[in-house]
N, C-alpha and C. Protein backbone atom coordinates (compact mmCIF):
# COMPACT_ATOMS: atom_id res chain seq x y z
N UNK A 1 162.51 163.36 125.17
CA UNK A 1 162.47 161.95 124.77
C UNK A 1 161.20 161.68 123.97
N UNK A 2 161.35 161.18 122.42
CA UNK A 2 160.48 161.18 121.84
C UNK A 2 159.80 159.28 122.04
N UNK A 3 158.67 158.94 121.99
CA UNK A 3 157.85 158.00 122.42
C UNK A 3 157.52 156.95 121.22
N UNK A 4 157.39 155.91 120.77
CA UNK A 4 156.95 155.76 119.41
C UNK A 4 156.62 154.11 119.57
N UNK A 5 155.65 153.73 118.71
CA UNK A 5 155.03 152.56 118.71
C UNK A 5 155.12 151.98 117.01
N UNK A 6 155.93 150.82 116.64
CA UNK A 6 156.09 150.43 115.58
C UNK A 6 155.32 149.35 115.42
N UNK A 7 154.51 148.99 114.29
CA UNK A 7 154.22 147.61 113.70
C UNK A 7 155.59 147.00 112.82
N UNK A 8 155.53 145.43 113.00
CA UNK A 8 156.66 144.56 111.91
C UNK A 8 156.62 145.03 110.59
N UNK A 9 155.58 145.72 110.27
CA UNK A 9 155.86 145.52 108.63
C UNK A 9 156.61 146.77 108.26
N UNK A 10 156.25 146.52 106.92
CA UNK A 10 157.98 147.00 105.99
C UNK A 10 158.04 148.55 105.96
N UNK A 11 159.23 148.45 106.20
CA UNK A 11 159.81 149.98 106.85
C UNK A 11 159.10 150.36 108.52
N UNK A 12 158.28 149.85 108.92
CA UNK A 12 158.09 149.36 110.23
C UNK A 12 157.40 151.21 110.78
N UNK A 13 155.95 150.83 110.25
CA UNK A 13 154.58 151.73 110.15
C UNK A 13 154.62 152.26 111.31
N UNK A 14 154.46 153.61 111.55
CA UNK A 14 154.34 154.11 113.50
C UNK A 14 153.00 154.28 113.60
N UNK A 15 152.49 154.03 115.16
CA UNK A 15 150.95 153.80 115.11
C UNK A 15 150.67 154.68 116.12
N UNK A 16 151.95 154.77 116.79
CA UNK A 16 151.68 156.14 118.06
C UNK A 16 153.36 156.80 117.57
N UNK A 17 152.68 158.31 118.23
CA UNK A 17 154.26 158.58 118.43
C UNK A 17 154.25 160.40 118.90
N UNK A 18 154.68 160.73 120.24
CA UNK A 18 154.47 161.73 120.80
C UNK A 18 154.80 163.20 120.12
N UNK A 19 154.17 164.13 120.19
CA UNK A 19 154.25 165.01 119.66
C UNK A 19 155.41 166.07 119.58
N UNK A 20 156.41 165.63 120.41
CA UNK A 20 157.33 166.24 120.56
C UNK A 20 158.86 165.42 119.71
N UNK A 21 158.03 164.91 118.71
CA UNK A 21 159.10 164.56 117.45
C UNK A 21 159.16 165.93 116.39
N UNK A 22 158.24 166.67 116.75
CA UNK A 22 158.53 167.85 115.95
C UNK A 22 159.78 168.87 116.67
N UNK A 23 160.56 168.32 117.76
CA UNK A 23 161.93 169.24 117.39
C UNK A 23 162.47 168.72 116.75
N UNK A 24 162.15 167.32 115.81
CA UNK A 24 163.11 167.05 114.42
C UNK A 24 162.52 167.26 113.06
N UNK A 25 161.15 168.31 113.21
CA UNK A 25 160.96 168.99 112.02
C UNK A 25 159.19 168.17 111.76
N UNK A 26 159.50 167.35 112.53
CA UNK A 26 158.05 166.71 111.80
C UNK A 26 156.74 166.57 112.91
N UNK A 27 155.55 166.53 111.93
CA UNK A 27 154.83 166.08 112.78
C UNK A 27 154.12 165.14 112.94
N UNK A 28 153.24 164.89 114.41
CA UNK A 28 152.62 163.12 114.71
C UNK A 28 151.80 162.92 113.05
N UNK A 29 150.74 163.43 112.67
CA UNK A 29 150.00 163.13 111.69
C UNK A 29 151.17 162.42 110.43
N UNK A 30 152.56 163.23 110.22
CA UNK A 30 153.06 162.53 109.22
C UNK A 30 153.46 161.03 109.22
N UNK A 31 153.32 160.52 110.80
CA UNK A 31 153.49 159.76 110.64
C UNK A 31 152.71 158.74 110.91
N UNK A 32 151.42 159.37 111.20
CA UNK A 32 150.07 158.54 111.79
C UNK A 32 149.51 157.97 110.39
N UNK A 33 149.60 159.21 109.37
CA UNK A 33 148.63 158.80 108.42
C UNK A 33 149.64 157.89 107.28
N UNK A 34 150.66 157.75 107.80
CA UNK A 34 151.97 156.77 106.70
C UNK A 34 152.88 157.11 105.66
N UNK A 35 152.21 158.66 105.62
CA UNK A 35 153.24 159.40 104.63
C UNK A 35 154.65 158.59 105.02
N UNK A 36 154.89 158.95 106.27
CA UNK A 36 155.96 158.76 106.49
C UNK A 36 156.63 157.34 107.24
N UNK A 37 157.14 156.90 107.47
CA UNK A 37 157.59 155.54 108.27
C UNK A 37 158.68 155.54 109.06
N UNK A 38 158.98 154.88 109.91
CA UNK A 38 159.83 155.15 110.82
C UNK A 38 161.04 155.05 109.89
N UNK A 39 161.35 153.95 109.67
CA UNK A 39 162.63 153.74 108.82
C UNK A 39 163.14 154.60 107.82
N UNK A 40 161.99 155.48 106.95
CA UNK A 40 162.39 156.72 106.32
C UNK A 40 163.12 157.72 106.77
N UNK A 41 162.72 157.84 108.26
CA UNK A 41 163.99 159.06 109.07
C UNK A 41 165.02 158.48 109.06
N UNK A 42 165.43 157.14 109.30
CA UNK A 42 167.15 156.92 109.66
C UNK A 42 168.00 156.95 108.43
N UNK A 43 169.29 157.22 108.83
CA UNK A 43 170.24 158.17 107.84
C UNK A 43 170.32 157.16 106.70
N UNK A 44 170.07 157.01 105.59
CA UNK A 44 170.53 156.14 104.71
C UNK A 44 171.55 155.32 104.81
N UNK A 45 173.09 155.69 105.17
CA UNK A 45 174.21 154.86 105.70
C UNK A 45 174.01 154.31 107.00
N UNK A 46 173.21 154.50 107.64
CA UNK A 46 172.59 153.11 108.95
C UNK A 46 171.46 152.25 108.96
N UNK A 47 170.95 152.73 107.80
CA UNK A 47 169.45 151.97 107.44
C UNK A 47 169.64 150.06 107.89
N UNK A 48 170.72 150.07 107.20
CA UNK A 48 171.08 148.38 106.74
C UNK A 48 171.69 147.81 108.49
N UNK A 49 172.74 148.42 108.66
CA UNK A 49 172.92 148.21 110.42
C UNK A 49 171.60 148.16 111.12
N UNK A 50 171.10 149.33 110.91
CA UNK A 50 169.86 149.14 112.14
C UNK A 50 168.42 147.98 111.81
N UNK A 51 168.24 147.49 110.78
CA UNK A 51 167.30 146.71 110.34
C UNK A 51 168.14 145.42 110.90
N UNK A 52 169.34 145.54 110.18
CA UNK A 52 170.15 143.98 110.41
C UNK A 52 169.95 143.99 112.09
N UNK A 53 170.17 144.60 112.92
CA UNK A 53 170.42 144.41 114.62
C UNK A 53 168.92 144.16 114.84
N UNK A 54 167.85 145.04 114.31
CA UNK A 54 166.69 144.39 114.73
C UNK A 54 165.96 143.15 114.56
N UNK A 55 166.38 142.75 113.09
CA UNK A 55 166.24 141.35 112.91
C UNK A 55 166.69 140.24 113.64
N UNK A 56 167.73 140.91 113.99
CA UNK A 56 169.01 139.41 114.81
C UNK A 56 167.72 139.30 115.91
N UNK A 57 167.38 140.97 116.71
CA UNK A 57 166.83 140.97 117.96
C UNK A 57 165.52 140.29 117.89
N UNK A 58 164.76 140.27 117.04
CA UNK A 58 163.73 139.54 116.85
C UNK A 58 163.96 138.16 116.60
N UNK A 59 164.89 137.92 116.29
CA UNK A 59 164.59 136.03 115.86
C UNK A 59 165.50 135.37 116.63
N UNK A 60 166.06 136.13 117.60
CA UNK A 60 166.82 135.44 118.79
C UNK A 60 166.01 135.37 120.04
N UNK A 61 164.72 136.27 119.88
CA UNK A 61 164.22 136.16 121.10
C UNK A 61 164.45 137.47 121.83
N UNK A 62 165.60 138.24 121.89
CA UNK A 62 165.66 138.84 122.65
C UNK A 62 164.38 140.27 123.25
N UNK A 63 164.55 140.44 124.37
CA UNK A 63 163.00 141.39 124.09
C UNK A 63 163.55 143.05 124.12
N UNK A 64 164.59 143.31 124.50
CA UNK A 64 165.03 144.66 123.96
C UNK A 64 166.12 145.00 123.61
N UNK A 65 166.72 145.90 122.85
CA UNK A 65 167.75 146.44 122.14
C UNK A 65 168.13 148.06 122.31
N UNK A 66 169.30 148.60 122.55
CA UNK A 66 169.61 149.88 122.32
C UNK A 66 170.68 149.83 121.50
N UNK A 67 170.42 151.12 120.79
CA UNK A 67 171.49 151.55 119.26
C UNK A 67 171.35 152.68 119.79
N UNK A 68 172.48 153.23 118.71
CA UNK A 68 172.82 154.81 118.54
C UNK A 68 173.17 154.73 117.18
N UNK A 69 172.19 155.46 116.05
CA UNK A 69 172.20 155.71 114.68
C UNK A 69 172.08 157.19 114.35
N UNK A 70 171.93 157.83 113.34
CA UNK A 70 171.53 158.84 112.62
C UNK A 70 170.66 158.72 112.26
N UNK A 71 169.74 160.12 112.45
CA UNK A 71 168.36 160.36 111.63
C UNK A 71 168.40 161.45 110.95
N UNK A 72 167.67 161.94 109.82
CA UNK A 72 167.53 162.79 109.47
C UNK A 72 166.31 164.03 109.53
N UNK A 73 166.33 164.54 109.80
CA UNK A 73 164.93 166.22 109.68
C UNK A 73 164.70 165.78 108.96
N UNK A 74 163.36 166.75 109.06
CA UNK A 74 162.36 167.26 108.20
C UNK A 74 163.17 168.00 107.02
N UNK A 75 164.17 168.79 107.76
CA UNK A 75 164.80 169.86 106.85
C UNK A 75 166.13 169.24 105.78
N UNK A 76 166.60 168.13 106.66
CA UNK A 76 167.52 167.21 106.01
C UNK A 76 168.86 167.26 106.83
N UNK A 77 168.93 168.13 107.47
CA UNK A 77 169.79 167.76 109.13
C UNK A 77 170.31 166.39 110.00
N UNK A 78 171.62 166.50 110.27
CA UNK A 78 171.61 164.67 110.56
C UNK A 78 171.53 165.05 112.08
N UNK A 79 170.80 164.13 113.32
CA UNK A 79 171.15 164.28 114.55
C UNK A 79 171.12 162.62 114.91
N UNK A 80 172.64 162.98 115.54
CA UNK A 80 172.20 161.11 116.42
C UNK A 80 171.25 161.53 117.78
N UNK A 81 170.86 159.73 117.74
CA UNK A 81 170.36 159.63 118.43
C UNK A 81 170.37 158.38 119.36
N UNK A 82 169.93 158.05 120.43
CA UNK A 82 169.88 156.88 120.94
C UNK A 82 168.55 156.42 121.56
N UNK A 83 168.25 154.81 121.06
CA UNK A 83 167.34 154.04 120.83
C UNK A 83 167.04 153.58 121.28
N UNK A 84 166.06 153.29 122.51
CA UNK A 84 166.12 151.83 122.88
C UNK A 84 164.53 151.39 123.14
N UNK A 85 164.90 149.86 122.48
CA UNK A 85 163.28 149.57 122.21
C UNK A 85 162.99 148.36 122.59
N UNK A 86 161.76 148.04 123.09
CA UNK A 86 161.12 146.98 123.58
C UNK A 86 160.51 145.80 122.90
N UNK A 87 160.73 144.63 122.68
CA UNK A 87 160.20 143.96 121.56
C UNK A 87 159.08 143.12 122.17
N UNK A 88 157.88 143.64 121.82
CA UNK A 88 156.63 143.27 122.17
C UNK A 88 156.10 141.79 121.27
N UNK A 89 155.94 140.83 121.97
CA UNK A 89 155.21 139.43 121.48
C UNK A 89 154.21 139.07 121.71
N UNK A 90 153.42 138.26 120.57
CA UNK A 90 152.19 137.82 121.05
C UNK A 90 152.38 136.25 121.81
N UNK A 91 151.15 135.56 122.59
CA UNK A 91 151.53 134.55 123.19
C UNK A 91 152.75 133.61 121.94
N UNK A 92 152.53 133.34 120.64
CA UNK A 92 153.35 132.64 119.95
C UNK A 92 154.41 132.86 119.64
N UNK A 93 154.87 134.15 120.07
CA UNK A 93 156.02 134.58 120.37
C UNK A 93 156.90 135.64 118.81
N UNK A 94 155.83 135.68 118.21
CA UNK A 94 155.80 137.05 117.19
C UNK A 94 156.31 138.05 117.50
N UNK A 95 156.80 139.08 116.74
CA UNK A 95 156.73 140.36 116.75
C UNK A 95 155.50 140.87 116.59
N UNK A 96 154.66 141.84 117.83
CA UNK A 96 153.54 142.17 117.53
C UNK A 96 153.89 144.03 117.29
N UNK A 97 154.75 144.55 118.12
CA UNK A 97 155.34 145.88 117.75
C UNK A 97 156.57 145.91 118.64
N UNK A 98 157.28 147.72 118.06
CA UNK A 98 158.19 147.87 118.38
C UNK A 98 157.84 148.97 119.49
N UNK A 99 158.04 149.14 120.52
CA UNK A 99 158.20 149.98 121.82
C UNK A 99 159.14 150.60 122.27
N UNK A 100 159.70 151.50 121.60
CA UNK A 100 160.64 152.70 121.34
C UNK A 100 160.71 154.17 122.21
N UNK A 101 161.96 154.51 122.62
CA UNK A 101 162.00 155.57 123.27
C UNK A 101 163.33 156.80 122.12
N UNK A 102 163.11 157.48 122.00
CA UNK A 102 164.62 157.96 121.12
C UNK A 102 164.78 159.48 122.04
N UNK A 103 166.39 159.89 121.93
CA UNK A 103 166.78 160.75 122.78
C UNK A 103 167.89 161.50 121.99
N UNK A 104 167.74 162.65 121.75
CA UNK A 104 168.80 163.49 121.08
C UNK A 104 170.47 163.10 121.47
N UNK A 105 170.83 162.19 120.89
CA UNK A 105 172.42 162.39 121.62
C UNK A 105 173.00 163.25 120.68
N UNK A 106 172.96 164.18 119.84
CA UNK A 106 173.82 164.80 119.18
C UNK A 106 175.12 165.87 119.55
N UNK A 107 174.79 165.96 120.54
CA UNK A 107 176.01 166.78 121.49
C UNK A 107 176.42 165.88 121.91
N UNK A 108 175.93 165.06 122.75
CA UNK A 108 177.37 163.91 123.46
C UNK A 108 178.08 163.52 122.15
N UNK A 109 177.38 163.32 120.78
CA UNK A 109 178.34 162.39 119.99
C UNK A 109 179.42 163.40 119.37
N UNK A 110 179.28 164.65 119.32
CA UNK A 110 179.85 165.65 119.08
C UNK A 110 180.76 166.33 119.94
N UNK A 111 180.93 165.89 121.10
CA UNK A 111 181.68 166.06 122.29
C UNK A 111 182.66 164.73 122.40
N UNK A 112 182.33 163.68 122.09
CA UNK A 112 183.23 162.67 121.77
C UNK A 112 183.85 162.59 120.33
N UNK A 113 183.52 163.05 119.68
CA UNK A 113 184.37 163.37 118.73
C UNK A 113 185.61 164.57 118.71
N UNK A 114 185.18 165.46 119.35
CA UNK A 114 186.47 166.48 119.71
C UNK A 114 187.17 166.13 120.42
N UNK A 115 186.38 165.09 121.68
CA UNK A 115 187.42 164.28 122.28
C UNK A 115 188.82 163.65 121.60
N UNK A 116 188.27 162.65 120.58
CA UNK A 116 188.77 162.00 120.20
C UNK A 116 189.90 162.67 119.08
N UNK A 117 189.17 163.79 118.39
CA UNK A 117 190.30 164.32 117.54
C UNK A 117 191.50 164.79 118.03
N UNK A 118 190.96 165.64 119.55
CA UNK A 118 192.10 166.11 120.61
C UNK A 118 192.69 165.15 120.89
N UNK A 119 192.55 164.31 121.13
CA UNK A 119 193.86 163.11 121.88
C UNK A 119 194.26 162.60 120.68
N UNK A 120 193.72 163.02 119.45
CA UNK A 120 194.88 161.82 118.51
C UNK A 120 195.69 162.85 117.70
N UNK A 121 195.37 164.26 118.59
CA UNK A 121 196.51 165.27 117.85
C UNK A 121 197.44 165.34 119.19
N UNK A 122 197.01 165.35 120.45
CA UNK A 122 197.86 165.19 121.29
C UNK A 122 199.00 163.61 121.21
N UNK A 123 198.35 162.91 120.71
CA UNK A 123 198.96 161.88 120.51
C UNK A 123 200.08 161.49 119.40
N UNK A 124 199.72 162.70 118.11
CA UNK A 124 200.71 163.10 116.92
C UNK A 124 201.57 164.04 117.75
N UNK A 125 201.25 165.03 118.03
CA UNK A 125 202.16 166.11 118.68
C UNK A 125 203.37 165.03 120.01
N UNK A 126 202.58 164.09 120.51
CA UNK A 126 203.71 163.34 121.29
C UNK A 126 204.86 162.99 120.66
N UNK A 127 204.06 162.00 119.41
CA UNK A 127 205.29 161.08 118.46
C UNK A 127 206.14 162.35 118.04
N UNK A 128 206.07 163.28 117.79
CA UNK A 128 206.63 164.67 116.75
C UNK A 128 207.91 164.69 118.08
N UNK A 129 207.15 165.15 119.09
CA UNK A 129 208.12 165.72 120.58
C UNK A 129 209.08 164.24 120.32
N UNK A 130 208.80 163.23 120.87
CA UNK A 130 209.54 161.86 121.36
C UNK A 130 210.47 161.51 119.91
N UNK A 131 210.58 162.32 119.11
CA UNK A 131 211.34 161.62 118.16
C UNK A 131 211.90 162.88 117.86
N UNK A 132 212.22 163.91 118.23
CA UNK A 132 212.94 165.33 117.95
C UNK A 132 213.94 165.14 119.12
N UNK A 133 214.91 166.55 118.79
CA UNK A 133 215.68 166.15 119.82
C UNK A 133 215.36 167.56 120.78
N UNK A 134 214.31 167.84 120.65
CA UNK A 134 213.45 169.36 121.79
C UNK A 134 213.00 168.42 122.74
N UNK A 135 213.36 168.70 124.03
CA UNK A 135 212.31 168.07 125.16
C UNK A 135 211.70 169.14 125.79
N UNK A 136 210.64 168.96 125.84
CA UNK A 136 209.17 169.88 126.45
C UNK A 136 209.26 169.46 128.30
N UNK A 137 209.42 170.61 128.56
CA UNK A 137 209.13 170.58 130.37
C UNK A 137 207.64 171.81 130.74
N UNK A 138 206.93 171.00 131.86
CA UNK A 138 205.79 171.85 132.19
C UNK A 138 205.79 171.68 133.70
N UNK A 139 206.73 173.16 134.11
CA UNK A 139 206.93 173.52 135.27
C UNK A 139 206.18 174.48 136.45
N UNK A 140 206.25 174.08 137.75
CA UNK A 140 205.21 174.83 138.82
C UNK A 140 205.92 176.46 138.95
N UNK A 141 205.53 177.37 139.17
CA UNK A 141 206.65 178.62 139.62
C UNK A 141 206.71 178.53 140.91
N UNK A 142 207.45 177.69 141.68
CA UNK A 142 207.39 177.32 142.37
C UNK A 142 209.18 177.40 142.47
N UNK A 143 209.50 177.40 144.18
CA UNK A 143 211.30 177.26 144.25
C UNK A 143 211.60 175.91 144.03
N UNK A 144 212.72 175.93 142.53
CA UNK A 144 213.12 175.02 141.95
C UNK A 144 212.90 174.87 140.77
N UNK A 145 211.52 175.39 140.58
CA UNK A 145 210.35 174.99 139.27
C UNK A 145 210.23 173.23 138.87
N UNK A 146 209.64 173.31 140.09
CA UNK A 146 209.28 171.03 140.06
C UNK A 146 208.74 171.11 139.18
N UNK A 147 208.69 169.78 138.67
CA UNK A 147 207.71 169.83 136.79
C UNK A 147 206.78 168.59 137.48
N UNK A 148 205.78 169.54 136.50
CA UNK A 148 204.46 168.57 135.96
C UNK A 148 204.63 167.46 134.82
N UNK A 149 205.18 167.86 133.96
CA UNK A 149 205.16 167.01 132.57
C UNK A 149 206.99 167.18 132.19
N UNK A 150 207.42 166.31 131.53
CA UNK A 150 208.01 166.37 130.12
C UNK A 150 208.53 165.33 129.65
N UNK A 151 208.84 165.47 128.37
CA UNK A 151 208.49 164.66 127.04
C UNK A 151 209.72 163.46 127.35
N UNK A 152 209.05 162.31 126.93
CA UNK A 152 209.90 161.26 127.53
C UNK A 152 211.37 161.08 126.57
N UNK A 153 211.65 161.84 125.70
CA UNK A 153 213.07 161.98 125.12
C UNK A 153 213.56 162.60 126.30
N UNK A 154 213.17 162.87 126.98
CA UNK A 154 214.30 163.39 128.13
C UNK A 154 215.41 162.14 128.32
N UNK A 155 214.59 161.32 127.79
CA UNK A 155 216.01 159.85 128.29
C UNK A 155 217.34 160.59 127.62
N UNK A 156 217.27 161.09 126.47
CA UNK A 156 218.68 160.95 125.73
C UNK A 156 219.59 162.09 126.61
N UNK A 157 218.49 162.21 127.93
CA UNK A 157 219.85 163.16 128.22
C UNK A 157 220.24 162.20 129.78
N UNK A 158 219.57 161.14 129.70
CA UNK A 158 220.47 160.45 130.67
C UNK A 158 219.38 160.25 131.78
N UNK A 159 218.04 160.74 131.50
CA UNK A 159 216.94 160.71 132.48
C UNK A 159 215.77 160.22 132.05
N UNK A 160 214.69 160.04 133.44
CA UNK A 160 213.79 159.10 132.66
C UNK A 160 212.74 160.27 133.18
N UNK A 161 211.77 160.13 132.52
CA UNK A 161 210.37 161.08 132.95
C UNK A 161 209.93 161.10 134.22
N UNK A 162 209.82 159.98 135.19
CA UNK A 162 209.63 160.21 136.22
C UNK A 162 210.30 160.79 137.35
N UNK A 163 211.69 160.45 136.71
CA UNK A 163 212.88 161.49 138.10
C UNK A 163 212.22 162.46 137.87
N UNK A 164 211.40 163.22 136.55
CA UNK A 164 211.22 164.78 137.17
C UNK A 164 209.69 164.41 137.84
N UNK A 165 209.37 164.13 137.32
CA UNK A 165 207.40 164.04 137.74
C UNK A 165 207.49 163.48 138.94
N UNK A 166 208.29 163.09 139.52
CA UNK A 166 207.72 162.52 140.89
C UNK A 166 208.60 163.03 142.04
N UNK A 167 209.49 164.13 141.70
CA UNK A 167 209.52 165.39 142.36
C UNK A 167 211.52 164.88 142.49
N UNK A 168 211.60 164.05 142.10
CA UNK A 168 212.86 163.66 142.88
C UNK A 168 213.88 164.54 141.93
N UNK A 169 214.10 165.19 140.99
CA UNK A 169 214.72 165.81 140.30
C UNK A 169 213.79 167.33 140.06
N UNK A 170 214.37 168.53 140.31
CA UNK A 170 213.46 169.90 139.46
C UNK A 170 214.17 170.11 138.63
N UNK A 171 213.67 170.98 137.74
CA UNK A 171 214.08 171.72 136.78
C UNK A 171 215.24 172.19 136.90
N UNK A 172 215.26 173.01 138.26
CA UNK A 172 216.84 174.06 138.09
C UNK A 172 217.84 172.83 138.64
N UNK A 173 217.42 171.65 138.95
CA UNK A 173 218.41 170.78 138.87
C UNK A 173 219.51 170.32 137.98
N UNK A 174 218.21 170.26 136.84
CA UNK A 174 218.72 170.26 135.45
C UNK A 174 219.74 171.21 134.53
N UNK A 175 220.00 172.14 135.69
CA UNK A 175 220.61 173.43 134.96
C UNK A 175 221.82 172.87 135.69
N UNK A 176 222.85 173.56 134.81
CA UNK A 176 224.22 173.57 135.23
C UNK A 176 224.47 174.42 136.52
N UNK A 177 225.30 174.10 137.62
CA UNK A 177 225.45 174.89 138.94
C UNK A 177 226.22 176.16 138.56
N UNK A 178 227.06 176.26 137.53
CA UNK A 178 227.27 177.74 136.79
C UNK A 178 226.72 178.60 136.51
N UNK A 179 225.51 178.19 136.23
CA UNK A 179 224.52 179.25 134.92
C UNK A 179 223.02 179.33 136.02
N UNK A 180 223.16 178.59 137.21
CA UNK A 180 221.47 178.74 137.97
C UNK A 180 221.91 180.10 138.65
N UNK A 181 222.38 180.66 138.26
CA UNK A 181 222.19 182.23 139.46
C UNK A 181 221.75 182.86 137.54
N UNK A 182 222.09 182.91 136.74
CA UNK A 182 221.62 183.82 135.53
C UNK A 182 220.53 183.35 135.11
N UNK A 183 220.04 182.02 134.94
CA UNK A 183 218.90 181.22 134.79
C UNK A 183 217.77 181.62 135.62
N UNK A 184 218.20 182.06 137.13
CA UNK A 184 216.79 182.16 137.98
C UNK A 184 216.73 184.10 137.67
N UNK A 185 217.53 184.58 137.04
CA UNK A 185 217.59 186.51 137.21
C UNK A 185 216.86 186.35 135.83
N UNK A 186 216.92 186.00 134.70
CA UNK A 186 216.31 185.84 133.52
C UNK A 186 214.93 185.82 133.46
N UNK A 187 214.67 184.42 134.24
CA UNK A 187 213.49 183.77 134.25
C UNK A 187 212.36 185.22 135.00
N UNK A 188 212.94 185.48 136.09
CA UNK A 188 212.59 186.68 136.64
C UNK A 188 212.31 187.81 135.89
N UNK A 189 213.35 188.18 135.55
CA UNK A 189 213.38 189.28 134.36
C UNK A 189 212.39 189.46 133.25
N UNK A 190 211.86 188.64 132.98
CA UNK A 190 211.31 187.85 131.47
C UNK A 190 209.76 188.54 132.63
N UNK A 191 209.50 187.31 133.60
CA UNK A 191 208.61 187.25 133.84
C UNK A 191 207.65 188.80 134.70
N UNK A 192 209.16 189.20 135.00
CA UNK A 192 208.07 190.86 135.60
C UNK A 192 207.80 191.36 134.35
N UNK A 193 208.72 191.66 133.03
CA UNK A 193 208.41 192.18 131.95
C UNK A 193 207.33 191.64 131.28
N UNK A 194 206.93 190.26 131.42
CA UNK A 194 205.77 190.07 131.05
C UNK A 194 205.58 189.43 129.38
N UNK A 195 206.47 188.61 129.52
CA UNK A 195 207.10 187.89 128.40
C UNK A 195 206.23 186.84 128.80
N UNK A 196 205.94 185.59 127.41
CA UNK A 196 205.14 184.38 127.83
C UNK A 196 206.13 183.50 127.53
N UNK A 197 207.48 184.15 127.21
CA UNK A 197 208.03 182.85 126.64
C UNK A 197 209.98 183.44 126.65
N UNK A 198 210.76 182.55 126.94
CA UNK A 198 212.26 183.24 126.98
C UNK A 198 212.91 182.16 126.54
N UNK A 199 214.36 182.66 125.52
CA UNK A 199 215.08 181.81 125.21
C UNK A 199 216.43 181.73 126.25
């Protein structure tokens, strides 16, 4: 957790700031002596968000704020991060500085993003299943083979998703009473041979 002390003025000057901002490439002096400014690290496309939220936070009074923006390295690397800062007043009720903590979130935000891509391909791959006429079953090996899952087009065959999921219907139910003595020797068959998959 990097530490940091801002003055109001423009681009918002750091006056402290712990030395362990150099796992983002830089160091305290660059920003002691003004080369650098706080606002120079954040990503260009959040510059305007994060000034605009601090402004609101300052002239509403409020005395602290947390964000999650982009910054950039030393090297030019983007890592989010998350913010949260203290808005220090004098008795007249000024901005006298900013009292800042920042924390690498770049893996959580990167972990919610795979999140998110995974469920909205699981969520394409649904619409694909629910509008084909393939219904997907995900069965226990278990006697009967009770199902875990399948695809709610199962209606068009006269059933609803939960007769199977909630145990009241299995799988080899679903099979014709003709064909479950070749259905369960197959399935068998397949599976000592060591097949992942049988038509």
């Amino acid at each position: 957790m990097v530490i940091f002390l801002c003055s109001p003025g423009k681009n918002w000057p750091v006056e402290l700031i712990t030395e362990n901002i150099r796992q983002f490439g830089y160091e305290v002096d660059d920003f002691i002596s003004g080369r650098i400014r706080y606002l120079d690290i954040i990503h260009p496309e959040d510059r305007e968000e994060v000034c605009a939220e601090i402004l609101r936070c300052s002239e509403e009074g409020c005395p602290e704020l947390t964000q999650e923006y982009r910054i950039l390295t030393a090297s030019g690397h983007t890592h989010w991060v998350e913010v949260k800062v203290l808005v220090r007043r004098d008795e007249k009720g000024r901005v006298k500085h900013y009292h800042g903590t920042l924390c690498d979130a770049t893996q959580r935000k990167e972990a919610e993003a795979s999140m998110q891509k995974a469920l909205k391909r699981k969520n394409e791959l649904k619409n694909v299943i629910n509008s084909s006429p393939v219904i997907v079953f995900l069965c226990r090996p278990e006697e009967g083979w009770p199902v875990e899952f399948v695809s709610e087009n199962v209606t068009q065959m006269g059933y609803t998703a939960e007769d199977f999921t909630s145990g009241k219907i299995r799988y080899i139910d679903f099979v014709h009473p003709d064909d479950r003595d070749y259905f369960r020797a197959e399935v068998a068959r397949f599976s000592r041979e060591g097949y992942t998959d049988c038509t």
